[in-house]
Protein backbone atom coordinates (compact mmCIF):
# COMPACT_ATOMS: atom_id res chain seq x y z
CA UNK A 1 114.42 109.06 181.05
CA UNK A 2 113.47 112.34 181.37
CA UNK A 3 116.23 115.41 179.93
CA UNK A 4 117.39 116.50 183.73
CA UNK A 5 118.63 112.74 183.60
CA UNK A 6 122.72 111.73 182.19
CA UNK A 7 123.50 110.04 179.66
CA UNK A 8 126.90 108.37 179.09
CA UNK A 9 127.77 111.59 177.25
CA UNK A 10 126.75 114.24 179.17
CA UNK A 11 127.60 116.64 181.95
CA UNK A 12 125.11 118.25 184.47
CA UNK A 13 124.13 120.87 182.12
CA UNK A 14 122.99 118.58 179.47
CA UNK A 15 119.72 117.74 180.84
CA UNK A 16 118.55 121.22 181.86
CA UNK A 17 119.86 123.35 178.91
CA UNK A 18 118.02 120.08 176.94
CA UNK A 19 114.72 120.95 178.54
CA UNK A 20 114.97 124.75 178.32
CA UNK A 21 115.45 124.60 174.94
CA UNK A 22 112.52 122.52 174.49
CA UNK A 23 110.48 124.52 176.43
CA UNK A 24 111.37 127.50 174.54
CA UNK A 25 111.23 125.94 171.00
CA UNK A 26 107.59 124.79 172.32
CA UNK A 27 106.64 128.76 172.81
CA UNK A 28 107.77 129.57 170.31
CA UNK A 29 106.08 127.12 168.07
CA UNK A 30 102.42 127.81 170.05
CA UNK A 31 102.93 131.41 169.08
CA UNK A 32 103.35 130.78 165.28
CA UNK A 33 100.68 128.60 165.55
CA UNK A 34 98.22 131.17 167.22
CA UNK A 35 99.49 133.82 164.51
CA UNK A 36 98.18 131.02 162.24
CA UNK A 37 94.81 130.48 163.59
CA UNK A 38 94.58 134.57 163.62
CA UNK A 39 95.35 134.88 160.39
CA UNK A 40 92.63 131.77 159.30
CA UNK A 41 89.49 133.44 160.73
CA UNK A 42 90.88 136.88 160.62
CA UNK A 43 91.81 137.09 156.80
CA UNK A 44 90.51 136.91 153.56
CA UNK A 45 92.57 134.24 152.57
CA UNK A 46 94.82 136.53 150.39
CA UNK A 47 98.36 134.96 149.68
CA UNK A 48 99.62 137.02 152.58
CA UNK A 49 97.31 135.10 155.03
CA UNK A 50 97.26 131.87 153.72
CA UNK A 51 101.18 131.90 154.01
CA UNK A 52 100.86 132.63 157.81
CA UNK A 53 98.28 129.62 158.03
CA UNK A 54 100.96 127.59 156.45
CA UNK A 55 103.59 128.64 158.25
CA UNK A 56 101.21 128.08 161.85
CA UNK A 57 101.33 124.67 160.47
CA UNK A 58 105.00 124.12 160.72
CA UNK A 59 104.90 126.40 163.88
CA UNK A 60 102.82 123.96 165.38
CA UNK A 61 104.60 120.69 164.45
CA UNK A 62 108.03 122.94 165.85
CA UNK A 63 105.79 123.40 169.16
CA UNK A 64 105.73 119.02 168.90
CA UNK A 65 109.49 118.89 168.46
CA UNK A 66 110.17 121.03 171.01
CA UNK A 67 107.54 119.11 173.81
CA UNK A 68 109.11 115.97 173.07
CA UNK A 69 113.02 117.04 173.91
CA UNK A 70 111.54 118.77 176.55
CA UNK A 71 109.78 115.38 178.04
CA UNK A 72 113.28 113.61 177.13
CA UNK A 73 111.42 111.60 174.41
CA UNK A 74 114.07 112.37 171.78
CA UNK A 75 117.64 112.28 173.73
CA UNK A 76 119.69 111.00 171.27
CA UNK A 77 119.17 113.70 168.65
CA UNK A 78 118.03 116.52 170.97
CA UNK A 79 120.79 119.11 168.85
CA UNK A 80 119.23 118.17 165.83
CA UNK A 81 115.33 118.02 167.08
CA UNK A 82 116.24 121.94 168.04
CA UNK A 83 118.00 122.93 165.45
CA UNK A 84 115.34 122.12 163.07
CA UNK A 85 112.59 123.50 165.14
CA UNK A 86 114.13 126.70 165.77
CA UNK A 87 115.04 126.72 162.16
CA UNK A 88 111.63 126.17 161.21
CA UNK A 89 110.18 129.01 163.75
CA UNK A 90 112.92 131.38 162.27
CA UNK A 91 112.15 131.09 158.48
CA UNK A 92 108.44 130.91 159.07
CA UNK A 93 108.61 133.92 161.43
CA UNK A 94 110.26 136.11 158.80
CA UNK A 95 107.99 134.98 155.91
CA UNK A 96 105.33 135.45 157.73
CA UNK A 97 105.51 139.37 158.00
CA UNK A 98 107.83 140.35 154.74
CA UNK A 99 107.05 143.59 156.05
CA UNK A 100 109.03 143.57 159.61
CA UNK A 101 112.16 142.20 157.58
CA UNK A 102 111.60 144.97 154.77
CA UNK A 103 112.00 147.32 157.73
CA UNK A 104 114.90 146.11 159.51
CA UNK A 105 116.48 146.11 156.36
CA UNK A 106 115.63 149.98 155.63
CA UNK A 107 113.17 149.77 153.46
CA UNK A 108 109.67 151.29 153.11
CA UNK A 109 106.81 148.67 152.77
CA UNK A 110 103.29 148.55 153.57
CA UNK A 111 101.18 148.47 156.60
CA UNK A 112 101.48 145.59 159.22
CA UNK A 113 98.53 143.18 158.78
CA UNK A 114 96.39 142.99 161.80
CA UNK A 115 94.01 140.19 163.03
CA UNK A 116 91.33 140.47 165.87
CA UNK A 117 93.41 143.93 166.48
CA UNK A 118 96.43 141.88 167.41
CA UNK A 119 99.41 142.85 165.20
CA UNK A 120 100.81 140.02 163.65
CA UNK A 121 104.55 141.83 163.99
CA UNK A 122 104.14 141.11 167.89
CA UNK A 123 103.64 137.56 167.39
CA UNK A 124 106.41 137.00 164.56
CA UNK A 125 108.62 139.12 166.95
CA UNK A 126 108.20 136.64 169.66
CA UNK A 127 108.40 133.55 167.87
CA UNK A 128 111.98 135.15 166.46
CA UNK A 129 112.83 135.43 169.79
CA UNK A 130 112.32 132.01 170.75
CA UNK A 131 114.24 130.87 167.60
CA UNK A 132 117.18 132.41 168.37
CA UNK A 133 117.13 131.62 171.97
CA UNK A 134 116.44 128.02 170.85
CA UNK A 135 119.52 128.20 169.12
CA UNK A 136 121.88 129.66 171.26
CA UNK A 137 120.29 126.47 174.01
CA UNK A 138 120.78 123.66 171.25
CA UNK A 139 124.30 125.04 171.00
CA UNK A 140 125.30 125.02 174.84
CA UNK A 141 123.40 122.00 174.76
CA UNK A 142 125.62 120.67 172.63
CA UNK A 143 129.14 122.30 173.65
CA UNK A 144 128.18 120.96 177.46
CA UNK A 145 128.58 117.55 176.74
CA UNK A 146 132.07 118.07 175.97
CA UNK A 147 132.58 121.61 176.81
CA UNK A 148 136.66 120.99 177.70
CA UNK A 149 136.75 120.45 173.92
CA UNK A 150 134.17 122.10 172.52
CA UNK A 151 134.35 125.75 174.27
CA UNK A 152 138.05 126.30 173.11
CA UNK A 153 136.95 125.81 169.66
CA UNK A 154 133.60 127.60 170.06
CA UNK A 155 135.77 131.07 171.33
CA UNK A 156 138.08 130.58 168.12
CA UNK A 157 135.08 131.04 165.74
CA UNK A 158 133.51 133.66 167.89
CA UNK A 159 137.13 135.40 167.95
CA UNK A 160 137.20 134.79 163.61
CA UNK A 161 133.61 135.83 163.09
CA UNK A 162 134.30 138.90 165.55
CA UNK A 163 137.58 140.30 163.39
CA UNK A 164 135.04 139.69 159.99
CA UNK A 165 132.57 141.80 161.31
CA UNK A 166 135.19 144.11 162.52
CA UNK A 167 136.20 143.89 158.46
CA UNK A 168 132.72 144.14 157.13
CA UNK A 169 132.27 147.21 159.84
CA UNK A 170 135.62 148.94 158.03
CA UNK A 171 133.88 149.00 154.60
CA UNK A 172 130.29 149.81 155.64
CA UNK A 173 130.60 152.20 158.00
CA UNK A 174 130.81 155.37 155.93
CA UNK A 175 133.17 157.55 157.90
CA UNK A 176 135.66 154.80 157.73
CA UNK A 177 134.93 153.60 154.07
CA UNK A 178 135.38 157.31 152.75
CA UNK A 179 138.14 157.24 154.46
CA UNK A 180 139.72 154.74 152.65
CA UNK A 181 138.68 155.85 149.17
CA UNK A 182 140.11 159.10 150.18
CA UNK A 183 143.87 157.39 149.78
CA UNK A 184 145.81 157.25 147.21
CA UNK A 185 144.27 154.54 144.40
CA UNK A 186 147.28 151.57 144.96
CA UNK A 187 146.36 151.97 148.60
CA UNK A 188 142.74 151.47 148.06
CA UNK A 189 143.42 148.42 146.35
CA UNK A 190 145.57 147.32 148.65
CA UNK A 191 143.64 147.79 151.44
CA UNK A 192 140.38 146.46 149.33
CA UNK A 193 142.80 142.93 148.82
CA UNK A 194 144.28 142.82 151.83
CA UNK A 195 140.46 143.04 153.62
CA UNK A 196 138.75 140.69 151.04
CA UNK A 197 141.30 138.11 151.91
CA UNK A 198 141.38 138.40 155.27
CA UNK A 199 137.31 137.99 155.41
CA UNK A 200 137.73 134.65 153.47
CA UNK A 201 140.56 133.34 155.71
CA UNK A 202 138.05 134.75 159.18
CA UNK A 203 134.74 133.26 157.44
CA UNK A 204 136.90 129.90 156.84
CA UNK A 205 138.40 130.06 160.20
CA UNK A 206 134.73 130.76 161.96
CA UNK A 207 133.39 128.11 160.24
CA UNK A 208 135.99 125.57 160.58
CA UNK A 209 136.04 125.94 163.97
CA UNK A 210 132.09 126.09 164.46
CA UNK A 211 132.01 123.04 163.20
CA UNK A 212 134.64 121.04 165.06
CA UNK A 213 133.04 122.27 168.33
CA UNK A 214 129.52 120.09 167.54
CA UNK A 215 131.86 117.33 166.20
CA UNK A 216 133.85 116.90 169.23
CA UNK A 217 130.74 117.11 171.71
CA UNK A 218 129.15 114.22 169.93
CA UNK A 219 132.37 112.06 170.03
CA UNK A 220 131.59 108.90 172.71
């Protein structure tokens, strides 16, 4: 059975979003694993390189994962066989180059490391990509075998998560956040309590919901 092909719990879109993500997870995979082989006859075998040898490693058995869904050879865990390899191109994509997620978080590090004058940011960049596009597939994977179930609960946690970043937004945006320390101090704090608690009741919300959209997809 190959993925375009039903299953007893399944809808159209099953198959096809099972094989994209596949496909995708597979790239991605093949380009940590080329960053890998860069790094092992480009470097000097430093830490730094030998972690983005490692990390090819997992890359490549990510780039397995993903054939196999993608030939329908694991159907009956294909959310899970995604999951993980996306999961596995994310974390090894961001350890890989400390240096790219030093910058997106504002800091000042060192130089990019460059192999065979390809820059290993491009290639971390890319397999990123593919992780999160992975993900977003192995979730509409998912949601599609179900989706009269699953999407209502999937647009309540995207609705939660959306007011908590609206919340988070309110506190670190500094026009807004001077703002509010510009009122009088019991405001402040009421504002401060009144915001914390409504970011725990969102995150719980989000979450909750998150979750009961996979479980009721993968009811029979």
């Amino acid at each position: 059975m190959t993925p375009t092909q039903e299953t007893p719990n399944s809808t159209a879109l099953t198959g096809p979003l099972a094989l994209a993500g596949g496909v995708v997870i597979a790239l991605g995979g093949l380009t940590g694993a080329a960053a890998g082989v860069l790094s092992a006859t480009g470097g000097d075998w430093s830490r730094p390189d030998a972690f983005v040898v490692f990390f090819g490693v997992t890359s490549l058995v990510a780039a397995v994962l993903g054939s196999m869904v993608a030939l329908g050879k694991l159907r009956d865990t294909v959310g899970m066989t995604l999951l993980i390899g996306a999961g596995s191109l994310l974390v090894g994509g961001a350890l890989s180059e400390p240096q790219l997620v030093a910058g997106v978080l504002g800091q000042a590090g060192g130089d990019y490391r460059e192999y065979h004058g390809v820059l290993l940011k491009h290639l971390v960049l890319a397999q990123i990509g593919c992780a999160a596009l992975g993900t977003l597939l192995c979730a509409l994977q998912v949601w599609s075998r179900k989706p009269e179930e699953s999407i209502p609960q999937a647009v309540r946690s995207a609705i939660a998560f959306a007011l908590l970043g609206a919340i988070i937004a309110c506190f670190a945006l500094s026009p807004i956040r001077e703002a509010i320390l510009d009122l009088p101090k019991i405001l402040v704090a009421l504002v401060v309590g009144l915001g914390g608690v409504l970011a725990i009741v969102c995150t719980a919300a989000g979450g909750h919901t998150l979750i009961r959209s996979f479980e009721v997809a993968q009811r029979a």
